[in-house]
Protein backbone atom coordinates (compact mmCIF):
# COMPACT_ATOMS: atom_id res chain seq x y z
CA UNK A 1 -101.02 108.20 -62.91
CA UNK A 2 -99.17 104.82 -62.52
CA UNK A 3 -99.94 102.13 -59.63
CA UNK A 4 -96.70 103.18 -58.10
CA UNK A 5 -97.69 106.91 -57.65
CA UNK A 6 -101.41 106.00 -56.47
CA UNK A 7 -99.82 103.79 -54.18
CA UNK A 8 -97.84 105.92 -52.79
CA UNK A 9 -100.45 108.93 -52.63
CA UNK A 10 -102.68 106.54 -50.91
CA UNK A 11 -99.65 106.02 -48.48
CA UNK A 12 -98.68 109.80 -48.04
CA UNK A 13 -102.85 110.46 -47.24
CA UNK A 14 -103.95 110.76 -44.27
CA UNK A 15 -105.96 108.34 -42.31
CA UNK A 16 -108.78 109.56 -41.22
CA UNK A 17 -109.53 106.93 -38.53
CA UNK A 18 -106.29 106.86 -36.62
CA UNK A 19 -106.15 110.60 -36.67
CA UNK A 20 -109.82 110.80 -35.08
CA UNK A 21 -108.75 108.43 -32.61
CA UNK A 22 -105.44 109.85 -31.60
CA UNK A 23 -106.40 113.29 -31.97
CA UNK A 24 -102.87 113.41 -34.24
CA UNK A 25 -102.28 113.49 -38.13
CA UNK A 26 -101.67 109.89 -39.15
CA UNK A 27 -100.81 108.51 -42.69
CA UNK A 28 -101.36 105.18 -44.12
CA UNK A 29 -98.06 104.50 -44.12
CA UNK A 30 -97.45 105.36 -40.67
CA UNK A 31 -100.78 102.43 -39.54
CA UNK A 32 -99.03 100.33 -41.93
CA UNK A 33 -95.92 100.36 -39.98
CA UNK A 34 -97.37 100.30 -36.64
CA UNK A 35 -99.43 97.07 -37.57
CA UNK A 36 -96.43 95.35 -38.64
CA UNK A 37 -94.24 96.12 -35.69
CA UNK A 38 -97.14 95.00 -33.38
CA UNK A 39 -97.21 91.78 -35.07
CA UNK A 40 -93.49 91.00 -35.04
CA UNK A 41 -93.55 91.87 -31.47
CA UNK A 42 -96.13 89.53 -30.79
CA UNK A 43 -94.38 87.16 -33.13
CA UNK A 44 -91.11 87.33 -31.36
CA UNK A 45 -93.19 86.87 -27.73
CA UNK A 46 -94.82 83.34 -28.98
CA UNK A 47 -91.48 82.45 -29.85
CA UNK A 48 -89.94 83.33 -26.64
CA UNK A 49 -92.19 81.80 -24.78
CA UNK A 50 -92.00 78.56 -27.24
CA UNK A 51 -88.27 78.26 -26.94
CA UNK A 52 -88.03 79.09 -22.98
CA UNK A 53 -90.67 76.41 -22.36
CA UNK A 54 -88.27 74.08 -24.57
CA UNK A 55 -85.43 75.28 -22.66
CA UNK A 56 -87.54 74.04 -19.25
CA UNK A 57 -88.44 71.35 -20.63
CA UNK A 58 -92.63 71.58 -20.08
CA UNK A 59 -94.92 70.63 -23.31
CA UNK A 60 -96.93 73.06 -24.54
């Protein structure tokens, strides 16, 4: 088996701590993605709050 087909079994498995938690079938894959749009929301909410305070002209 090659890295890229492990990797992506270990992507297509399910996770067995989000699905106990939810109560739903979850795959890696799917945590992956939900981590990473958490963070660029939280990303993009520092940022708004950076630039609108710039725009007001307060210091952080």
């Amino acid at each position: 088996m090659s890295a890229s087909a492990a990797v992506r079994a270990w992507l297509d498995a399910e996770s067995a701590s989000f699905t106990a938690i939810c109560g739903e079938k979850f795959t890696h894959a799917e945590v992956i993605m939900t981590a990473v749009g958490t963070v660029a929301v939280l990303y993009v909410s520092a940022l708004a709050v950076v630039v609108a305070s710039w725009l007001a002209g307060v210091a952080l």
